[in-house]
C-alpha atoms as a PDB file:
ATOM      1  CA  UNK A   1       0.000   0.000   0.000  1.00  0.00           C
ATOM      2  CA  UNK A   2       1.133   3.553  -0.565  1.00  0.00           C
ATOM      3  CA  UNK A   3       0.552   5.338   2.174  1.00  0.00           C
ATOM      4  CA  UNK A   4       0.897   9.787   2.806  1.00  0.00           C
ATOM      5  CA  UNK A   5       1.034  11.077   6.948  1.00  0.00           C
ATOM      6  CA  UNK A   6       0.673  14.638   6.899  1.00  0.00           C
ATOM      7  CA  UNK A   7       2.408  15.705  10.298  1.00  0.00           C
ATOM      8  CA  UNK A   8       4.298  13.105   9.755  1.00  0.00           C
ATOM      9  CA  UNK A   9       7.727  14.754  11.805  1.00  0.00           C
ATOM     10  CA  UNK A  10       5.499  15.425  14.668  1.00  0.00           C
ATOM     11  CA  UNK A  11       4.469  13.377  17.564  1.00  0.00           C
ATOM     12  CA  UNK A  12       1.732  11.254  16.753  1.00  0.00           C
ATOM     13  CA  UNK A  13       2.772  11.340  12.740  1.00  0.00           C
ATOM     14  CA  UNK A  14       6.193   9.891  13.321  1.00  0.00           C
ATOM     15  CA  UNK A  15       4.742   6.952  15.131  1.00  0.00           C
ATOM     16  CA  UNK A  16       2.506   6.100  12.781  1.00  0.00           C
ATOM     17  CA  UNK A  17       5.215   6.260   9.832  1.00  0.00           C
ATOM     18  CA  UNK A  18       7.490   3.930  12.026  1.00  0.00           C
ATOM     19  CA  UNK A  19       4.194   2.073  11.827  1.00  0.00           C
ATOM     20  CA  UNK A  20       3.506   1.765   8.672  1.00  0.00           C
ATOM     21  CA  UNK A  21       7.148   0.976   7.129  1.00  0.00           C
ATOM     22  CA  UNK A  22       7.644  -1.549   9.606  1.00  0.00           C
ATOM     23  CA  UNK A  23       4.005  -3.226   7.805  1.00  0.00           C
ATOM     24  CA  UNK A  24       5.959  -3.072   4.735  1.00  0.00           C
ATOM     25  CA  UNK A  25       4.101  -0.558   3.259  1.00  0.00           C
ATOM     26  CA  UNK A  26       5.412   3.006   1.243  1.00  0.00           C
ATOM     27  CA  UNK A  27       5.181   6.071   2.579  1.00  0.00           C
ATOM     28  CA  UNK A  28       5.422   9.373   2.025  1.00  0.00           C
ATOM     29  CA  UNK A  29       5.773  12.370   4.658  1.00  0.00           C
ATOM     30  CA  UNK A  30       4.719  16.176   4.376  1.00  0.00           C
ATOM     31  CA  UNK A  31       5.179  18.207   7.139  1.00  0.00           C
ATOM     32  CA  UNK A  32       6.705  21.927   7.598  1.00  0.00           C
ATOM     33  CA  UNK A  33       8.780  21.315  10.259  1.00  0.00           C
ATOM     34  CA  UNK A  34       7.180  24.183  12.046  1.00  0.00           C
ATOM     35  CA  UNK A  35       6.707  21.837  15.000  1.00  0.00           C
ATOM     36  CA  UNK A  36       8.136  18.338  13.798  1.00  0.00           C
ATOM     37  CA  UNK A  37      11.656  17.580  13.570  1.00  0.00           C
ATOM     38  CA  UNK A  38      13.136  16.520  10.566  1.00  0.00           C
ATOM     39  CA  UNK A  39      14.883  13.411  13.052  1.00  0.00           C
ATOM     40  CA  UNK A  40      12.027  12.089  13.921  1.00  0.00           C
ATOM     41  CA  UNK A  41      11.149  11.456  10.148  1.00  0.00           C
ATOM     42  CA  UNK A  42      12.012   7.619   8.949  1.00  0.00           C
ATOM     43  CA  UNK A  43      14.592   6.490   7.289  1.00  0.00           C
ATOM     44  CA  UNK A  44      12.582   4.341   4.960  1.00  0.00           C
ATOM     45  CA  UNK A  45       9.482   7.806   4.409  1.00  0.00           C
ATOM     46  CA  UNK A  46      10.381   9.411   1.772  1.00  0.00           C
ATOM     47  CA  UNK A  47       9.815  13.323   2.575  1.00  0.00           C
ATOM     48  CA  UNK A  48       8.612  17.088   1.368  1.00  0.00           C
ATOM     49  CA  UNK A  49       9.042  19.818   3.438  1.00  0.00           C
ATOM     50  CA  UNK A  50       5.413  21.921   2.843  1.00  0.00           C
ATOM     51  CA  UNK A  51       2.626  23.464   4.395  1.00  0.00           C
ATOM     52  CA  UNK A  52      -0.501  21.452   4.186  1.00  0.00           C
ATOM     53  CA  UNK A  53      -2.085  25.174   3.004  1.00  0.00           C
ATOM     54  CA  UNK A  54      -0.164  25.518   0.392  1.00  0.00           C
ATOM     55  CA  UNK A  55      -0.789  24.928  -3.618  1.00  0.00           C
ATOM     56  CA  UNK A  56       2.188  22.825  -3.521  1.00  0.00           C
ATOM     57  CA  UNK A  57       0.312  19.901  -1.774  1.00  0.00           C
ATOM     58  CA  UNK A  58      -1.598  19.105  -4.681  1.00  0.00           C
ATOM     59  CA  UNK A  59       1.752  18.147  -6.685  1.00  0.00           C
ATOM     60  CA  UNK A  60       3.060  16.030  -3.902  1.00  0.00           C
ATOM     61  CA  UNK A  61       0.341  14.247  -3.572  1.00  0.00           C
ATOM     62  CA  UNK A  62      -0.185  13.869  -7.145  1.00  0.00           C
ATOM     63  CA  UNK A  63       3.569  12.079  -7.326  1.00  0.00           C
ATOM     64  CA  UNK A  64       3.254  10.002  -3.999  1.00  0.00           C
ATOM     65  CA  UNK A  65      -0.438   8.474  -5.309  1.00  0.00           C
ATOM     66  CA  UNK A  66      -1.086   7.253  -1.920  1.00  0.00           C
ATOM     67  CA  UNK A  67      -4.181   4.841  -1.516  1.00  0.00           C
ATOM     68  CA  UNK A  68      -4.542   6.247   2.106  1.00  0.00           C
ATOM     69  CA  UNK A  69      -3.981   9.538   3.631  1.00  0.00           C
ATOM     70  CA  UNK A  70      -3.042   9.839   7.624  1.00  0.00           C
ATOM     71  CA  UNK A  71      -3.907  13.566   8.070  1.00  0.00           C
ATOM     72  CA  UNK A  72      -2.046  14.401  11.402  1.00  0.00           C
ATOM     73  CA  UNK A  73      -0.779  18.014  10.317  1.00  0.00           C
ATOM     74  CA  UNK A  74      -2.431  20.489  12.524  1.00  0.00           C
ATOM     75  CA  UNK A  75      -2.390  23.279  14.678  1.00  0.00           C
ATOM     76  CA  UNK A  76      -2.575  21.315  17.698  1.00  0.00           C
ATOM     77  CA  UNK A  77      -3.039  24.238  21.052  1.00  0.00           C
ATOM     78  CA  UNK A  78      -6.130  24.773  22.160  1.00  0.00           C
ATOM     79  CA  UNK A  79      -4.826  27.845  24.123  1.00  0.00           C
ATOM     80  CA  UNK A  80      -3.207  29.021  20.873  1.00  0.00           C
ATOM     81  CA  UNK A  81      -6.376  28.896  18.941  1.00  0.00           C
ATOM     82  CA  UNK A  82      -7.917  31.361  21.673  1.00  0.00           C
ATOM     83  CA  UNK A  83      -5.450  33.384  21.078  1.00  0.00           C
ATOM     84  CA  UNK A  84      -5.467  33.530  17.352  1.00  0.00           C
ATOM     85  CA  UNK A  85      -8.399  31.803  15.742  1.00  0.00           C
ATOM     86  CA  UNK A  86      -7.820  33.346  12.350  1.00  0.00           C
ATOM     87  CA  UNK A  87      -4.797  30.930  12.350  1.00  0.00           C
ATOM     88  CA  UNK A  88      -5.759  28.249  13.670  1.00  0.00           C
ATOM     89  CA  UNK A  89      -8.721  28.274  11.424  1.00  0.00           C
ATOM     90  CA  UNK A  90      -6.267  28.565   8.736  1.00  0.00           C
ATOM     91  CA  UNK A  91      -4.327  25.528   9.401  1.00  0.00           C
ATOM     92  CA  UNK A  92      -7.242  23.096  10.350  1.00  0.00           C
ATOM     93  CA  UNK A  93      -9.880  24.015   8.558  1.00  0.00           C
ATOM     94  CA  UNK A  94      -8.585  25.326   5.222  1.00  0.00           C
ATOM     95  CA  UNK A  95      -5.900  22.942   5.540  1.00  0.00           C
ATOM     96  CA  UNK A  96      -8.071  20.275   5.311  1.00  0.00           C
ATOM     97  CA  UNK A  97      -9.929  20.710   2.967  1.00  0.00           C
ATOM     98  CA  UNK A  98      -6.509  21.209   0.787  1.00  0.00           C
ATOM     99  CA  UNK A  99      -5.522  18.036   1.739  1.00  0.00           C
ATOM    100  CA  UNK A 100      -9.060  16.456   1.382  1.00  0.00           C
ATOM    101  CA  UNK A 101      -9.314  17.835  -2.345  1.00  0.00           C
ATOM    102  CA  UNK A 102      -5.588  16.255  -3.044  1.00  0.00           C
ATOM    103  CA  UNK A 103      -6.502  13.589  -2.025  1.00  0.00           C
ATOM    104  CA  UNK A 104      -9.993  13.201  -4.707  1.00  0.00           C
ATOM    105  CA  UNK A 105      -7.827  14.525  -7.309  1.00  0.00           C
ATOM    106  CA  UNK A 106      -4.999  11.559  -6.520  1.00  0.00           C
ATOM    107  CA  UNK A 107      -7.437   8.926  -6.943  1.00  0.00           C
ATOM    108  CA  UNK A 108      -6.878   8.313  -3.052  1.00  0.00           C
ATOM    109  CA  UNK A 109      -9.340   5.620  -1.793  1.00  0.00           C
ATOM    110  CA  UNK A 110      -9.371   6.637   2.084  1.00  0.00           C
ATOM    111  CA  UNK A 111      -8.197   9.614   4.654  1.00  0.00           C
ATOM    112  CA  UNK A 112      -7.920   8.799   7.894  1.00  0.00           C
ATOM    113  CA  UNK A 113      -8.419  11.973   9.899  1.00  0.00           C
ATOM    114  CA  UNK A 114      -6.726  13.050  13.383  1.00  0.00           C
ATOM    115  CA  UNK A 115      -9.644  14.649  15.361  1.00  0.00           C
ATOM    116  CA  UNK A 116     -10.149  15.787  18.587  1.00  0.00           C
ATOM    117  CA  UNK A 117     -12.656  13.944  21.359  1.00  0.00           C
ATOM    118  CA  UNK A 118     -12.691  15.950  24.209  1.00  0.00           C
ATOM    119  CA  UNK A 119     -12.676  19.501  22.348  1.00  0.00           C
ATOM    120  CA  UNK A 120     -15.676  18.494  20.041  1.00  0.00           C
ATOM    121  CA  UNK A 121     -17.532  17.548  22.796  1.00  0.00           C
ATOM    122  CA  UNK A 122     -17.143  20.287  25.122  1.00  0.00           C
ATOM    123  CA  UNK A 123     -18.163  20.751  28.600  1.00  0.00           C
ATOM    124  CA  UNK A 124     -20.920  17.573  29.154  1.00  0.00           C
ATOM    125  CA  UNK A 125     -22.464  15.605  31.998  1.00  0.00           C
ATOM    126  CA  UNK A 126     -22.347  12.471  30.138  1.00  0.00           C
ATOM    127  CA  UNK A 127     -18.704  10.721  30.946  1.00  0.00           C
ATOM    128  CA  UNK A 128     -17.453   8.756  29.093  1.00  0.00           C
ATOM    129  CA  UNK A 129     -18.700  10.346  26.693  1.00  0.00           C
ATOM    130  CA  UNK A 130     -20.062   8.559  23.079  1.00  0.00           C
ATOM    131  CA  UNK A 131     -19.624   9.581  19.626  1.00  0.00           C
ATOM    132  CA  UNK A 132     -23.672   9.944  19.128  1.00  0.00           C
ATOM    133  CA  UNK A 133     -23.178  13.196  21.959  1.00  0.00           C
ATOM    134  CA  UNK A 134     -24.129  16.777  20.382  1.00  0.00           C
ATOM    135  CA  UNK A 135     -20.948  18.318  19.874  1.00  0.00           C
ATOM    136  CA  UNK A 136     -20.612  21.677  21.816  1.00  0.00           C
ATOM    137  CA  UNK A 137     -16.829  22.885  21.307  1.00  0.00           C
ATOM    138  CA  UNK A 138     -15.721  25.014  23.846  1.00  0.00           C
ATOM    139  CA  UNK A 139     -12.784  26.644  22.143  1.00  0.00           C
ATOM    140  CA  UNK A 140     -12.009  27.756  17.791  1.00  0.00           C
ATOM    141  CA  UNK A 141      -9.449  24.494  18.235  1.00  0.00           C
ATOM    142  CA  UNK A 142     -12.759  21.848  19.081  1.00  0.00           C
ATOM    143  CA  UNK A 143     -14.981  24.312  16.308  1.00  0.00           C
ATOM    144  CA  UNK A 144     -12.021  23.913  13.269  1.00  0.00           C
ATOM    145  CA  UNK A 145     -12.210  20.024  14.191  1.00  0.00           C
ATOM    146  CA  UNK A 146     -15.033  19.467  14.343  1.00  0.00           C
ATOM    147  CA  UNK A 147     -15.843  21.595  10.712  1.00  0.00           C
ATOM    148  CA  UNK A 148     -12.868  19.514   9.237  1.00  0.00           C
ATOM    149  CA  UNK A 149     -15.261  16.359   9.978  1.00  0.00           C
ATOM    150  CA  UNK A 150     -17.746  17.921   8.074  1.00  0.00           C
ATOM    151  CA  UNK A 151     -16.056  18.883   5.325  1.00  0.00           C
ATOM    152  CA  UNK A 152     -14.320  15.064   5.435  1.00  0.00           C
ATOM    153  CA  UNK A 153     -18.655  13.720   5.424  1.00  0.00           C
ATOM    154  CA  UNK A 154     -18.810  16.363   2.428  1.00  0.00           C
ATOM    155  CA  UNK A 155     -16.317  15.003   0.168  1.00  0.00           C
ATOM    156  CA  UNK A 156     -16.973  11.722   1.429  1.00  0.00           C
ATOM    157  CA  UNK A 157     -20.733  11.766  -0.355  1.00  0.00           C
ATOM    158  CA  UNK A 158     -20.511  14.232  -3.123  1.00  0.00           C
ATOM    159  CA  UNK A 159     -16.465  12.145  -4.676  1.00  0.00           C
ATOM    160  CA  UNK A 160     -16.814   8.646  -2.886  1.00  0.00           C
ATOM    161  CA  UNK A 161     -14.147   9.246  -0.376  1.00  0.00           C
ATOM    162  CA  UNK A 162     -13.482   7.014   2.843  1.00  0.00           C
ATOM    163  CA  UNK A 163     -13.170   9.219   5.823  1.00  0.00           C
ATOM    164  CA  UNK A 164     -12.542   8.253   8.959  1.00  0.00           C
ATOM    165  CA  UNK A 165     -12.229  10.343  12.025  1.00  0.00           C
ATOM    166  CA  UNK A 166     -10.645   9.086  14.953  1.00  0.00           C
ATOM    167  CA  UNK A 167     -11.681  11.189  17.669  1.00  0.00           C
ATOM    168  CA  UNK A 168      -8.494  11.654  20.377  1.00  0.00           C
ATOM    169  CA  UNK A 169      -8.074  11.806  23.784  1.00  0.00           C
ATOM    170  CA  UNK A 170      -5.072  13.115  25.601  1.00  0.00           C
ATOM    171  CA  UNK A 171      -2.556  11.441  23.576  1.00  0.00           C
ATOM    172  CA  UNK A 172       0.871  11.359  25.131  1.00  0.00           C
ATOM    173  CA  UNK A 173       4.116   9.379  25.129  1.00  0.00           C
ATOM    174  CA  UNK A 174       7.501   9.493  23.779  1.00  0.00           C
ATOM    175  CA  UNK A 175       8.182  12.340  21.259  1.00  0.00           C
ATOM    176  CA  UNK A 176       5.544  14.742  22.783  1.00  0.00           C
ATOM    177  CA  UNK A 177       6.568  18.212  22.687  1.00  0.00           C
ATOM    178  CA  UNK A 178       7.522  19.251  26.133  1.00  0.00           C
ATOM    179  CA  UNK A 179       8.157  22.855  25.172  1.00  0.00           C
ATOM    180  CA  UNK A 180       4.834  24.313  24.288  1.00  0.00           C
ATOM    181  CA  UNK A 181       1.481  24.863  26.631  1.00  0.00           C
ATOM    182  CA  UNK A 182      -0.201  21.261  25.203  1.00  0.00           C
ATOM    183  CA  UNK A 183       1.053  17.934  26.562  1.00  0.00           C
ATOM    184  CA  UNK A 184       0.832  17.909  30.285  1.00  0.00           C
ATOM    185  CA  UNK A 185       2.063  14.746  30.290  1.00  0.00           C
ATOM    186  CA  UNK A 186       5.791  15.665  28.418  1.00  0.00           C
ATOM    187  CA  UNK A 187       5.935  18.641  30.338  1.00  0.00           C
ATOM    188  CA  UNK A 188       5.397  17.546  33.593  1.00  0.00           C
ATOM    189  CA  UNK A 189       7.462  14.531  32.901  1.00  0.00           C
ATOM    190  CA  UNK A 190      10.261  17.053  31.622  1.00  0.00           C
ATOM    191  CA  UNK A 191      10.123  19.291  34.141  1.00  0.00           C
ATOM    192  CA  UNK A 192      10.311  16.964  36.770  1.00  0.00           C
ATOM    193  CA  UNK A 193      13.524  14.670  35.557  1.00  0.00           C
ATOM    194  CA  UNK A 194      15.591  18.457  35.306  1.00  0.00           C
ATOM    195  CA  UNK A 195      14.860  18.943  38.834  1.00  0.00           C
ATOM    196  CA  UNK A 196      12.068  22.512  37.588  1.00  0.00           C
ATOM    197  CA  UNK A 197       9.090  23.132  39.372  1.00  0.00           C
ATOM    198  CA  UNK A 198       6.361  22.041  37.713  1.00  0.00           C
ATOM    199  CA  UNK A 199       3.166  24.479  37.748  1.00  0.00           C
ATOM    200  CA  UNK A 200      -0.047  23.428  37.426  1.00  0.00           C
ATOM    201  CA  UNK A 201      -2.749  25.619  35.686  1.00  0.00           C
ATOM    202  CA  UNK A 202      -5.944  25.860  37.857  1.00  0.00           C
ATOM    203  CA  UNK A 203      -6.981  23.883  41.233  1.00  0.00           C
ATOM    204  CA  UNK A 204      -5.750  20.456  39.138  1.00  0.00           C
ATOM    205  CA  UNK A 205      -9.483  18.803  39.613  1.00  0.00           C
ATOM    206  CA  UNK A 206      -9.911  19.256  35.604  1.00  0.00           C
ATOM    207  CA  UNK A 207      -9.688  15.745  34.238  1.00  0.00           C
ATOM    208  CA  UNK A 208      -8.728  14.283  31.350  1.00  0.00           C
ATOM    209  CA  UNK A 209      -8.842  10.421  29.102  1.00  0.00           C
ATOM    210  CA  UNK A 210      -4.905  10.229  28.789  1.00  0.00           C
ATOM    211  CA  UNK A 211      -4.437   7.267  26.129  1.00  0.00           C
ATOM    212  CA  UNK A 212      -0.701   6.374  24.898  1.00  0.00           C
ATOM    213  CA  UNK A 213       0.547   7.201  21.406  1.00  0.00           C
ATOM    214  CA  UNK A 214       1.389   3.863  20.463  1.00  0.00           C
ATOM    215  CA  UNK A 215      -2.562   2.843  21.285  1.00  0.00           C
ATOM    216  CA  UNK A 216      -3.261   5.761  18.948  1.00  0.00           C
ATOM    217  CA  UNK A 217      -1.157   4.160  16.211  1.00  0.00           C
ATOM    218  CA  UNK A 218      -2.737   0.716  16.625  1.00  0.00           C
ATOM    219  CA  UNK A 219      -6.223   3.013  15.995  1.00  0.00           C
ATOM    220  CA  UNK A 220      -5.073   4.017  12.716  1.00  0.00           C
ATOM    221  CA  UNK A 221      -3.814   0.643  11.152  1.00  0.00           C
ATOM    222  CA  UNK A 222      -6.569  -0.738  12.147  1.00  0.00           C
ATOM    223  CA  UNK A 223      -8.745   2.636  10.193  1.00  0.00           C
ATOM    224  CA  UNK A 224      -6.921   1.047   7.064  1.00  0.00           C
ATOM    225  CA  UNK A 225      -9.392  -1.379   6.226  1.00  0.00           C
ATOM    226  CA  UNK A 226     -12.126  -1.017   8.884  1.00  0.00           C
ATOM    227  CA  UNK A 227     -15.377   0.655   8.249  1.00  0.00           C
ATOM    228  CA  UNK A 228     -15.186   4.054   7.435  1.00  0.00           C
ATOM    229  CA  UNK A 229     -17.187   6.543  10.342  1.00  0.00           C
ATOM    230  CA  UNK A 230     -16.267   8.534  13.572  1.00  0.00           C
ATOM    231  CA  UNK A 231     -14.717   6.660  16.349  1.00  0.00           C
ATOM    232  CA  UNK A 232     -13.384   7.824  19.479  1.00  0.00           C
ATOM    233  CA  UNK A 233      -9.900   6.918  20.495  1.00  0.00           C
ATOM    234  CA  UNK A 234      -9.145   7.019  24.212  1.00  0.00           C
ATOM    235  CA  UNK A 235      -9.356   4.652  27.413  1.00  0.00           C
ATOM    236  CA  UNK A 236     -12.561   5.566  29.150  1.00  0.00           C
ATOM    237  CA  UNK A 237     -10.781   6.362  32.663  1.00  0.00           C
ATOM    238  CA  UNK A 238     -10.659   9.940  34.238  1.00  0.00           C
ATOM    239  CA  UNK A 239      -7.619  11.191  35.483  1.00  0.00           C
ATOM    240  CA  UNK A 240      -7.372  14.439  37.148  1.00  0.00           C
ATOM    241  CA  UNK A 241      -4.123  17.161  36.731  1.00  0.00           C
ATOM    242  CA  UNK A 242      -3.558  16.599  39.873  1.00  0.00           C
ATOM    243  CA  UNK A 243      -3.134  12.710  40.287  1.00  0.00           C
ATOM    244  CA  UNK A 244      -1.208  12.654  36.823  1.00  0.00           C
ATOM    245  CA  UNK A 245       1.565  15.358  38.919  1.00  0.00           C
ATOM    246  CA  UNK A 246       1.771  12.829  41.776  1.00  0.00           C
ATOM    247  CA  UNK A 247       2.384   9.528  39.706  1.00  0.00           C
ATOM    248  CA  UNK A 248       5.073  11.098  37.735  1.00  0.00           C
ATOM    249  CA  UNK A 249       6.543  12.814  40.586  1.00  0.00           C
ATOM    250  CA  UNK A 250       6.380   9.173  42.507  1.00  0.00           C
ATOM    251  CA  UNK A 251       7.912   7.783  39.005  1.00  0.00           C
ATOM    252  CA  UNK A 252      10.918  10.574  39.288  1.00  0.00           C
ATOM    253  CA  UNK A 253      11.746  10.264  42.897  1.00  0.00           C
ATOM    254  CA  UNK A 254      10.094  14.009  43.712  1.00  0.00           C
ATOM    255  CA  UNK A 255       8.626  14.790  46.487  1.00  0.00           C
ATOM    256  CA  UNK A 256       8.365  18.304  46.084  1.00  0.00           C
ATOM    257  CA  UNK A 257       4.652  19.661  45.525  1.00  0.00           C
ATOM    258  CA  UNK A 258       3.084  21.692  42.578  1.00  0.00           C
ATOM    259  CA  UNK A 259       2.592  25.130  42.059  1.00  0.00           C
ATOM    260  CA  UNK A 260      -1.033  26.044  40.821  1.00  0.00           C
ATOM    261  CA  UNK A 261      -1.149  29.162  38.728  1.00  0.00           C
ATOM    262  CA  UNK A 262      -4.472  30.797  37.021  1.00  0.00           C
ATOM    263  CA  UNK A 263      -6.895  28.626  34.792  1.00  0.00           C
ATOM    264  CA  UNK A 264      -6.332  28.871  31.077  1.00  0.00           C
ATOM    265  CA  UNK A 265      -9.080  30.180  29.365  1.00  0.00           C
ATOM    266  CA  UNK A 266     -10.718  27.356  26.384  1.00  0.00           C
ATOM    267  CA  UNK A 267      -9.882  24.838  29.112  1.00  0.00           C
ATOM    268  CA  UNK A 268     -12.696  21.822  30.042  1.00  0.00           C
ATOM    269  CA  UNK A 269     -13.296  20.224  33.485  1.00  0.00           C
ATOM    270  CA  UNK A 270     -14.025  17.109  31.930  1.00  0.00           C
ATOM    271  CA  UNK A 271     -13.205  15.071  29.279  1.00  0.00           C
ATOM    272  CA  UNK A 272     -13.338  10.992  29.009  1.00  0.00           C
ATOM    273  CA  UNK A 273     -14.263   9.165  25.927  1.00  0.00           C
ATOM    274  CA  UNK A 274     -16.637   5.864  25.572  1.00  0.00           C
ATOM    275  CA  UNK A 275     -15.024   3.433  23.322  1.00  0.00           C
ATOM    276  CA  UNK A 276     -17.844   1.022  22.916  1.00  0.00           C
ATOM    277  CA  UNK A 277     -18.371   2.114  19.504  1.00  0.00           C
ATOM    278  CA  UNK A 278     -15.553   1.585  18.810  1.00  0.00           C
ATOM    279  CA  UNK A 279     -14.500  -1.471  20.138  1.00  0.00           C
ATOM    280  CA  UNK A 280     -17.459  -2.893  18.561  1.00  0.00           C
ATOM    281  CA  UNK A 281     -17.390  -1.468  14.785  1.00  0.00           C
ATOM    282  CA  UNK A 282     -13.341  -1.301  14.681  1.00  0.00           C
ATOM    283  CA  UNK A 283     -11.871  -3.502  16.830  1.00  0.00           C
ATOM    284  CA  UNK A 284     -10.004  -1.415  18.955  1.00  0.00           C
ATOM    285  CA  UNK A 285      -9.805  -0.698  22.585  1.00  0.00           C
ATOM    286  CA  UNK A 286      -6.560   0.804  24.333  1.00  0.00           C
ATOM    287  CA  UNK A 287      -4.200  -1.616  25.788  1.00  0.00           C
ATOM    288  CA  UNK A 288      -1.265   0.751  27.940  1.00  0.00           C
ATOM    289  CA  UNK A 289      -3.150   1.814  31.320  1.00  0.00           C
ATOM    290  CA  UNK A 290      -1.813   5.253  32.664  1.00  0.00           C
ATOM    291  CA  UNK A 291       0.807   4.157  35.226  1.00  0.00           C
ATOM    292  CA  UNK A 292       2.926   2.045  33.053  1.00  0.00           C
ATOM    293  CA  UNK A 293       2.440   4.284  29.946  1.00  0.00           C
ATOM    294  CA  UNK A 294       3.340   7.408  32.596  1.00  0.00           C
ATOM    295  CA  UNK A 295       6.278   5.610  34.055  1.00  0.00           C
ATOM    296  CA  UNK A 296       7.592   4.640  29.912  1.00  0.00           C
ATOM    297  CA  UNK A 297       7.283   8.104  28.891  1.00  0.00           C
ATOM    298  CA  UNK A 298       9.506   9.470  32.179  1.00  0.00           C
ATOM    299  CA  UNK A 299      11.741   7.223  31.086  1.00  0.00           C
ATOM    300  CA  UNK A 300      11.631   8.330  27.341  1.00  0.00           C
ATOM    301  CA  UNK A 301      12.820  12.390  28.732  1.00  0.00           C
ATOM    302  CA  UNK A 302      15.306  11.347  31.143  1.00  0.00           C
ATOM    303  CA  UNK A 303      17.264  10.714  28.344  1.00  0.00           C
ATOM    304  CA  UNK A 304      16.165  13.048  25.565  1.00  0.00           C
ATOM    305  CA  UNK A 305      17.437  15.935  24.199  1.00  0.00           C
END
């Protein structure tokens, strides 16, 4: 199979190209390296630096042929998009339906989106919360997501494209970037191994469905061939700020406590996905529980650069 992971120097994007060559198949990488690294990129992927906005992507996509897309490129702060929606609607809306319309013109049979669970969702009562829940974004990042969707449903009925939207949790592991406001896990975890107080936005009680990168790459081989449809990604169990600060700090050896600074505004209390749907119509259910995936990724920034 040829295969095409936008993002695919980022976090979750690299993983899935390791993925994917190590199934054998061909793949081909665009990402603008305005978050990714160019390291993290496979040996065996071939690449092109580019902005999944640009008129360029119709030409690489047009040469690589791929028979499925992995659309991972995005602009991935919800805090960010507060800040500057214009932007943010830029890179995940219009830059989806870019890649989206590449795709139809390639002759590509399926795109296999990265969406967002808990910021489509919004604030609700029901937890874990199912894919058939109205979808009340609380921030532009959850509103440009969930629009993307649409647009994948649009071209999806009107040229005969597979979409599939794999709704995330909080995705973390090894490779998360530590360095931005997103990724509580890589930045506690970082913080804490270089001996930095770590500083926790809020009272901590907001809670979150943390499920491990390599469950989220399992998700999308599995989106390959499976039906095509909305499916949330995550593990089902809660887990407050607060308690994922005291099993890392237990993990490094810290005993020192956390600062708490003001909320962030765009943040949810809640946020847990039900993956019964998907269990049952893909096949997939998360396999790394949060203490040993916790404990891995500590392990993965003690000795990163």
């Amino acid at each position: 199979m040829r295969a095409l992971v936008t993002g695919g120097a980022g976090f979750i994007g690299s993983h899935i190209t390791d993925a994917l060559i190590d199934a054998g198949h061909t793949v081909t990488v665009i990402d603008d390296l305005s978050r990714g690294l160019r390291a993290q990129v496979n040996a065996g992927a071939s690449f092109v630096e580019l902005n999944i906005t640009s008129a360029e992507v119709a030409g690489a996509f047009a040469e690589a042929r791929p028979d499925v897309v992995f659309h991972a490129a995005a602009q991935i702060d919800v805090r960010e998009s507060v800040r500057d929606p214009l932007h943010d609607a830029d890179v995940n809306v219009v830059g989806t339906v870019n890649v989206l319309r590449a795709a139809v013109d390639a002759g590509t049979r399926r795109v296999v989106f990265a969406s967002s669970g808990g910021a489509i969702y919004g604030d609700t009562d029901v937890i874990p919360t199912p894919e058939e829940h109205p979808c009340l974004p609380a921030s532009p990042y959850g509103t440009a997501k969930l629009c993307a969707e649409a647009y994948g449903d649009t071209f999806s009925r009107q040229a005969g494209l597979e979409f599939v939207a794999l709704r995330y949790a909080n995705v973390y592991g090894p490779r998360q970037d530590p360095h931005g406001e997103a990724g509580v896990v890589a930045i506690f975890a970082t913080r804490l191994v270089h001996g930095a107080q770590v500083v926790i936005n809020g009272d901590g009680t907001q809670s979150r469905d943390y499920v491990h990168v390599q469950d989220v790459v399992r998700a999308n081989l599995a989106s390959i061939d499976g039906p095509a449809g909305v499916y949330n990604i995550g593990t089902g169990v809660e887990t407050d700020v607060n308690n994922v600060y005291r099993m890392l700090a237990a993990a490094a050896g810290v005993t020192a406590t956390a600062e708490h600074g003001p909320a962030k505004p765009g943040e949810q209390r809640r946020s847990c996905l039900d993956t019964t749907g998907t269990r049952r119509r893909l096949g997939w259910s998360a396999a790394i529980g949060f203490d040993d995936g916790a404990r891995s990724t500590l392990e993965y920034f003690r000795t990163a650069d």
